[in-house]
C-alpha atoms as a PDB file:
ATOM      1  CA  UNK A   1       0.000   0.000   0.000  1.00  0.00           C
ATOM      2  CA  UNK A   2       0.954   3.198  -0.753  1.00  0.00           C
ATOM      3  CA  UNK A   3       0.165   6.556   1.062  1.00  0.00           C
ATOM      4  CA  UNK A   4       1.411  10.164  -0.756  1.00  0.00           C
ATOM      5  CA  UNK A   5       0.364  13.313   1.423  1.00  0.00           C
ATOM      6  CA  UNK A   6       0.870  16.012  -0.832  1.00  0.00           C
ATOM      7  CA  UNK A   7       1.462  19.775   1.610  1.00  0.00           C
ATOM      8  CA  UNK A   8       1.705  22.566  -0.379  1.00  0.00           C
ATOM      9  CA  UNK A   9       4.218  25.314   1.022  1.00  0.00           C
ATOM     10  CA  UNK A  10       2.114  28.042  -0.892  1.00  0.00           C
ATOM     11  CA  UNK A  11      -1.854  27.858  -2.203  1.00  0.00           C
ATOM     12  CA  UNK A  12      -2.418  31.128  -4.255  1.00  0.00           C
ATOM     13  CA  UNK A  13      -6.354  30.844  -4.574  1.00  0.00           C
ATOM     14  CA  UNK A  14      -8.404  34.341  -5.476  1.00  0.00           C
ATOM     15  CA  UNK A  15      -9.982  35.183  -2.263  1.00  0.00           C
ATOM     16  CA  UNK A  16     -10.997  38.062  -3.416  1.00  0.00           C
ATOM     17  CA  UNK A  17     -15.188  38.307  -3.422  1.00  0.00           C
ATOM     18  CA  UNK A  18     -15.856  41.544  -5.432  1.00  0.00           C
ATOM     19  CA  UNK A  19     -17.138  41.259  -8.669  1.00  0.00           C
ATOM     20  CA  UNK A  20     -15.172  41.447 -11.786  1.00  0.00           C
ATOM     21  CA  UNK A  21     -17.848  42.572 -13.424  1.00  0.00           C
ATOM     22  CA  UNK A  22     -18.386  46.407 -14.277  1.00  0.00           C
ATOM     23  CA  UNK A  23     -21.821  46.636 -12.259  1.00  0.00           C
ATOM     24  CA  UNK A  24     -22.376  50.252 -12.950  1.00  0.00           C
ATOM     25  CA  UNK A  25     -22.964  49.662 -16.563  1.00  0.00           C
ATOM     26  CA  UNK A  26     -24.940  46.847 -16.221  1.00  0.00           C
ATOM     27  CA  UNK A  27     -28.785  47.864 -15.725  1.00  0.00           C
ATOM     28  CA  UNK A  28     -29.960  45.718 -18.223  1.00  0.00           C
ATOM     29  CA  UNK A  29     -31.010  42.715 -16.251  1.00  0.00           C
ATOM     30  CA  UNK A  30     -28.505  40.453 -18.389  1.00  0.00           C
ATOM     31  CA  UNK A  31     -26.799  38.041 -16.312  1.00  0.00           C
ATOM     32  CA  UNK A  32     -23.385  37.389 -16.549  1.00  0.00           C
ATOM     33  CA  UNK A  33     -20.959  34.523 -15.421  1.00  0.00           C
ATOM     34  CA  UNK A  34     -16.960  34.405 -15.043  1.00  0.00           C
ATOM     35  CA  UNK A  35     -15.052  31.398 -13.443  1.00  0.00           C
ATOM     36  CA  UNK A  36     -11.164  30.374 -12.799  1.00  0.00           C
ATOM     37  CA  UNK A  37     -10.249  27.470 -11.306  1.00  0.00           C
ATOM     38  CA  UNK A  38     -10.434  28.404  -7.889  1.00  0.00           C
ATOM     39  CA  UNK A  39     -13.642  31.048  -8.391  1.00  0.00           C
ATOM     40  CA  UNK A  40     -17.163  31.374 -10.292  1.00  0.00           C
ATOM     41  CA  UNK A  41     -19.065  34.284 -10.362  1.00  0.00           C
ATOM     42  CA  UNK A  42     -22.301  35.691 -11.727  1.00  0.00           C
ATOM     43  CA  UNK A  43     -23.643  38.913 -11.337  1.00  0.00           C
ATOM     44  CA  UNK A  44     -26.961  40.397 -12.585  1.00  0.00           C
ATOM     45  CA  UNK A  45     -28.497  44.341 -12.011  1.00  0.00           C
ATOM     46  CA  UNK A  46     -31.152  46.299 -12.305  1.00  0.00           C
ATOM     47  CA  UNK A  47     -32.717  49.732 -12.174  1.00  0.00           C
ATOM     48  CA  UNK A  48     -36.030  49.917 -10.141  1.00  0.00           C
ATOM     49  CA  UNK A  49     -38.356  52.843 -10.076  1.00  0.00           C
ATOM     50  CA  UNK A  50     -38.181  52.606  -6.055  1.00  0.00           C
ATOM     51  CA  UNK A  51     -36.462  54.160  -3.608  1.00  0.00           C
ATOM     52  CA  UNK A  52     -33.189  51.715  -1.667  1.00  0.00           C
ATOM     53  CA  UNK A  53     -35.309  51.205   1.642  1.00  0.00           C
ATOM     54  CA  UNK A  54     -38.481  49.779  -0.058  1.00  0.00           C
ATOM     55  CA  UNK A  55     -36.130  47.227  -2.145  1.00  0.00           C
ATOM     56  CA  UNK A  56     -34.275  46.374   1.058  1.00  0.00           C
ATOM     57  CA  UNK A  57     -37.679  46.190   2.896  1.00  0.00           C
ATOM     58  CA  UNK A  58     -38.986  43.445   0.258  1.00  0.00           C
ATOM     59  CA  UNK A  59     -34.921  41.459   0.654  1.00  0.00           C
ATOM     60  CA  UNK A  60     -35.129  41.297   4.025  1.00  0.00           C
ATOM     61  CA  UNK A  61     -38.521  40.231   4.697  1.00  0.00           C
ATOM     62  CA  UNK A  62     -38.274  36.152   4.997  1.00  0.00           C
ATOM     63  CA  UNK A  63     -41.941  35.922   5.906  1.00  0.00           C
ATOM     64  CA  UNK A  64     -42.713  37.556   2.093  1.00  0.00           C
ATOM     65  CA  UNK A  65     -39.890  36.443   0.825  1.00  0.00           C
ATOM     66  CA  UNK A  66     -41.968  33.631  -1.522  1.00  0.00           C
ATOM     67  CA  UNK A  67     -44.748  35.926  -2.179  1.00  0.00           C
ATOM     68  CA  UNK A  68     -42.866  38.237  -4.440  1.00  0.00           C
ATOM     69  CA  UNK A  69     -39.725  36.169  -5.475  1.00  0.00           C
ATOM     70  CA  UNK A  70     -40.139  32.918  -8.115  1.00  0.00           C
ATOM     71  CA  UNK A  71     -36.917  31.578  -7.912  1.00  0.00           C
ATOM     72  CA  UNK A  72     -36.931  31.011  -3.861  1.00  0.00           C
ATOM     73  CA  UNK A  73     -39.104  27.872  -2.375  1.00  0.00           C
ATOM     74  CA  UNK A  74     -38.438  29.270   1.178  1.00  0.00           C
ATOM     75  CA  UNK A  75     -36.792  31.300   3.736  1.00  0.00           C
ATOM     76  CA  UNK A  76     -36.880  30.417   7.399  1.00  0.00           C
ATOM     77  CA  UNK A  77     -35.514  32.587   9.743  1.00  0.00           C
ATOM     78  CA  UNK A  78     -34.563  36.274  10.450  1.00  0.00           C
ATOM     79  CA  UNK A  79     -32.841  38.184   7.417  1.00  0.00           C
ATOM     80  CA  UNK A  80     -31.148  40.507   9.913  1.00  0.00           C
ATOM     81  CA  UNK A  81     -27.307  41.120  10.873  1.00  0.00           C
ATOM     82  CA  UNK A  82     -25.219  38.406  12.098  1.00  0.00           C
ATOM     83  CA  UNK A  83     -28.360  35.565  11.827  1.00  0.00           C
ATOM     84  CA  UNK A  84     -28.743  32.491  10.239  1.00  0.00           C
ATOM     85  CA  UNK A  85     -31.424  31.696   7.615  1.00  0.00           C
ATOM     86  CA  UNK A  86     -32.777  28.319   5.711  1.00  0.00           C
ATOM     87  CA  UNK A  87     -33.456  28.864   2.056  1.00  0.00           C
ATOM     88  CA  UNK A  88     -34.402  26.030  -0.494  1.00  0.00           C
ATOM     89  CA  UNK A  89     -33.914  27.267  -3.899  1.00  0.00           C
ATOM     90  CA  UNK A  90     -35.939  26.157  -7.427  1.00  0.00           C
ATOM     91  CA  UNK A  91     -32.486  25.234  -8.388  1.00  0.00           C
ATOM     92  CA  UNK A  92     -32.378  22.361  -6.411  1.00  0.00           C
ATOM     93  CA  UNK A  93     -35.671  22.112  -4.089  1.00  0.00           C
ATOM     94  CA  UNK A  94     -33.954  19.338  -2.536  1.00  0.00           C
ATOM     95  CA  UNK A  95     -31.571  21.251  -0.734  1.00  0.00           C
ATOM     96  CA  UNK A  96     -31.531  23.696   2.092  1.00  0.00           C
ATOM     97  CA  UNK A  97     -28.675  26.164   2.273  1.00  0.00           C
ATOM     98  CA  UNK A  98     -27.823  27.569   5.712  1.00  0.00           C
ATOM     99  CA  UNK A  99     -26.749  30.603   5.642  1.00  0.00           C
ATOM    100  CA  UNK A 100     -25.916  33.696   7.425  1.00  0.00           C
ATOM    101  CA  UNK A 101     -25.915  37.074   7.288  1.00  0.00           C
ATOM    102  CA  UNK A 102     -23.008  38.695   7.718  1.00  0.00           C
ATOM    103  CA  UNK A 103     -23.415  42.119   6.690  1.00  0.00           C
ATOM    104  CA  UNK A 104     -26.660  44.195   6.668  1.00  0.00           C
ATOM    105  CA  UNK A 105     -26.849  48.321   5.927  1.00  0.00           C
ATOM    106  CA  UNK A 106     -29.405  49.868   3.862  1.00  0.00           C
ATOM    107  CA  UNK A 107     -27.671  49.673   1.151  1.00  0.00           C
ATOM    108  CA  UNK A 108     -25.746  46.238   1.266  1.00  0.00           C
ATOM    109  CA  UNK A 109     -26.639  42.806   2.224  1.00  0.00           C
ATOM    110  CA  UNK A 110     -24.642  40.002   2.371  1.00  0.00           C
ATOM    111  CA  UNK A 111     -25.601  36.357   2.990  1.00  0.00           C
ATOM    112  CA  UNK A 112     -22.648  33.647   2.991  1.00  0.00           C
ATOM    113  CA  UNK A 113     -21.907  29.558   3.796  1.00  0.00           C
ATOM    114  CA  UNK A 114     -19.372  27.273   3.026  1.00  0.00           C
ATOM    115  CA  UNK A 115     -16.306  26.010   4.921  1.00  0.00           C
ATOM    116  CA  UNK A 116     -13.551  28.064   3.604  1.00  0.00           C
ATOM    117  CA  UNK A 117     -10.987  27.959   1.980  1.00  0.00           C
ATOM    118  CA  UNK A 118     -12.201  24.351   1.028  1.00  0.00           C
ATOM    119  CA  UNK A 119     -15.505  25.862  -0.781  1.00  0.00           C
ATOM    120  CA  UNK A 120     -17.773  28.570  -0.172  1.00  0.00           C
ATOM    121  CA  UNK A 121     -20.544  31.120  -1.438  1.00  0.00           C
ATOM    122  CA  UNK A 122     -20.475  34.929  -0.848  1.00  0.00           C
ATOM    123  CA  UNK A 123     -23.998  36.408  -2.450  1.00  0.00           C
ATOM    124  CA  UNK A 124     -23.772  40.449  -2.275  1.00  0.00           C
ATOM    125  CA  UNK A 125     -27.204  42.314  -2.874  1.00  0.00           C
ATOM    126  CA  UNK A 126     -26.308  46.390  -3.232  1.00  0.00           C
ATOM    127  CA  UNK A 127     -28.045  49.318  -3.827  1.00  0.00           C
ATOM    128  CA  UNK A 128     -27.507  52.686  -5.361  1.00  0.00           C
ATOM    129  CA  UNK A 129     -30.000  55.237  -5.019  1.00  0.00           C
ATOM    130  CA  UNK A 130     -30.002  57.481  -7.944  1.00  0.00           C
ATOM    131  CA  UNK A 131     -30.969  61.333  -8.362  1.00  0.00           C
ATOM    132  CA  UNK A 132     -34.052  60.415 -10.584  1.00  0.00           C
ATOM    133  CA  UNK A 133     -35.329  58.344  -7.223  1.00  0.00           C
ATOM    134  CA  UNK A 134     -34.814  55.189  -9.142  1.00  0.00           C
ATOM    135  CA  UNK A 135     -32.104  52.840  -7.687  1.00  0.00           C
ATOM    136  CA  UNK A 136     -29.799  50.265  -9.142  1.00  0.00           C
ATOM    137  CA  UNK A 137     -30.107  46.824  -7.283  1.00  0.00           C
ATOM    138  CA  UNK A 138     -27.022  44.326  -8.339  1.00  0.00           C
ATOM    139  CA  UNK A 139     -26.832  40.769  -7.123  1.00  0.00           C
ATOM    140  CA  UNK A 140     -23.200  39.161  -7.163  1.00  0.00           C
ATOM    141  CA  UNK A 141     -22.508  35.584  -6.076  1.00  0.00           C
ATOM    142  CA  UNK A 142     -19.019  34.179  -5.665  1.00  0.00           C
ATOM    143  CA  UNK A 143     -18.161  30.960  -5.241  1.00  0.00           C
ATOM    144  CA  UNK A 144     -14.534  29.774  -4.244  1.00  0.00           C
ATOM    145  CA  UNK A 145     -12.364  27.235  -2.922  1.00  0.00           C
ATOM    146  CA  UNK A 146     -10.040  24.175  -3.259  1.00  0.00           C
ATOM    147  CA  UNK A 147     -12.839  21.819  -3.826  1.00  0.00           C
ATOM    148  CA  UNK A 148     -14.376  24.157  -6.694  1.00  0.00           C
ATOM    149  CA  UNK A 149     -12.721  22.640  -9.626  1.00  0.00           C
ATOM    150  CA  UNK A 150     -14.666  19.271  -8.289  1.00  0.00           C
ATOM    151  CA  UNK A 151     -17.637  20.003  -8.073  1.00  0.00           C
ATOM    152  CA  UNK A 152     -18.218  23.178 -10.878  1.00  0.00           C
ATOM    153  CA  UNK A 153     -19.335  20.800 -13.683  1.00  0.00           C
ATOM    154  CA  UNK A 154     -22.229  19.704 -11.178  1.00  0.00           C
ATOM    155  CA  UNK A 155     -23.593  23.221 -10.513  1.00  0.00           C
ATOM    156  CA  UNK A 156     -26.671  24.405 -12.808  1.00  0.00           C
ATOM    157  CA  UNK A 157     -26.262  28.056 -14.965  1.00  0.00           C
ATOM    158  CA  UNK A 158     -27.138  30.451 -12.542  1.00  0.00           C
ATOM    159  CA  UNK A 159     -27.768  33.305 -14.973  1.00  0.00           C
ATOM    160  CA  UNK A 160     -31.613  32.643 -16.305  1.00  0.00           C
ATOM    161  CA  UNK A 161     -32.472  32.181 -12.188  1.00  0.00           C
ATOM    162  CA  UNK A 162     -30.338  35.748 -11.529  1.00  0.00           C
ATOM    163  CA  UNK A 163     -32.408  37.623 -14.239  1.00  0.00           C
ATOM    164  CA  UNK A 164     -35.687  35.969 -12.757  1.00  0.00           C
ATOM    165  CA  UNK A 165     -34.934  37.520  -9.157  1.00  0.00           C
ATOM    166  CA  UNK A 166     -34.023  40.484 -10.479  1.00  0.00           C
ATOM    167  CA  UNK A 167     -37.510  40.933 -12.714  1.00  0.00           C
ATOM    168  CA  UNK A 168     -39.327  39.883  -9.346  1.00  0.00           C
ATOM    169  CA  UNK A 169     -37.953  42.071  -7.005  1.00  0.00           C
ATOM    170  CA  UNK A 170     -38.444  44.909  -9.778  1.00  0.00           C
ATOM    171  CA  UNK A 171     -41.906  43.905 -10.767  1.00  0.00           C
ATOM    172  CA  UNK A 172     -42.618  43.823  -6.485  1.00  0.00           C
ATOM    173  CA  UNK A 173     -40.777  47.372  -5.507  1.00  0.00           C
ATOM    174  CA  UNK A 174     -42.839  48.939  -8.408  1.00  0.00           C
ATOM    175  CA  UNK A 175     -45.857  47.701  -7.422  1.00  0.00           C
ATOM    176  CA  UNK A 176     -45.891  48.672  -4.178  1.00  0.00           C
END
């Protein structure tokens, strides 16, 4: 029998969570996806004709969450700083991720899980009030890690479920 333990002196792996993605310029509710070995990303944005704290009213309301959004199943728990929430996705219904919140303002949320650096998910929400009273709402996921290259082949395109949030969370804030 024969037993190799490989220990790398030195794993350079992008850490880095921002988007690569130019989100300023990208109102058009296009998805887009990047990936490297070590990182995926896709990022989607919109402009809605409502003001940041009604958008981050409807993102942070789990108990509404399905009423307005299509592409969610359900959200159990508190979407509020520093808790941890239960959301099954129509990407795979037969999963639950657990995740937490680790940063809430009114103008940023951000919900992450994973076990890092072996694999995890960062999902950024922002918005960006403009002078017109519209605002721009951009949703960024990045997922990274040393398991990533494994298990990237297995994970569905994210992009036609971005653009769907997107259009509901528009089609919600501007109906309100």
């Amino acid at each position: 029998m024969l037993c190799v333990t490989l220990l790398p002196t030195k794993l350079n792996i992008d850490i880095k969570t921002k988007s690569n993605f130019d989100i300023k310029n990208m109102t058009n509710n296009k998805a887009t996806s990047s990936a490297t070995t070590f990182r995926m990303e896709t990022a989607v944005a919109i402009n809605i004709k409502a003001s940041a704290d009604k958008i981050m009213a409807l993102l942070t309301n789990a108990t509404d969450f399905t009423k307005w959004n299509s592409t969610v199943v359900s959200v159990d728990g508190q979407i509020k700083q520093g808790e941890k929430i239960k959301l099954v996705s129509k990407l795979d219904p037969k999963r639950t991720f657990n995740l937490k919140v680790s940063q809430l303002t009114p103008t940023t949320m951000v919900w992450q899980d994973g076990f890092a650096p072996m694999f995890s998910g960062v999902r950024t929400f922002s918005l960006t009030p403009k002078s017109d009273g519209t605002t721009d709402f951009s949703m960024v996921e990045v997922f990274k890690g040393i398991m990533l290259p494994m298990i990237k082949g297995s994970l569905p395109d994210f992009k036609p479920n971005f653009e769907q949030y997107a259009l509901d969370l528009k089609t919600a804030a501007e109906k309100q």
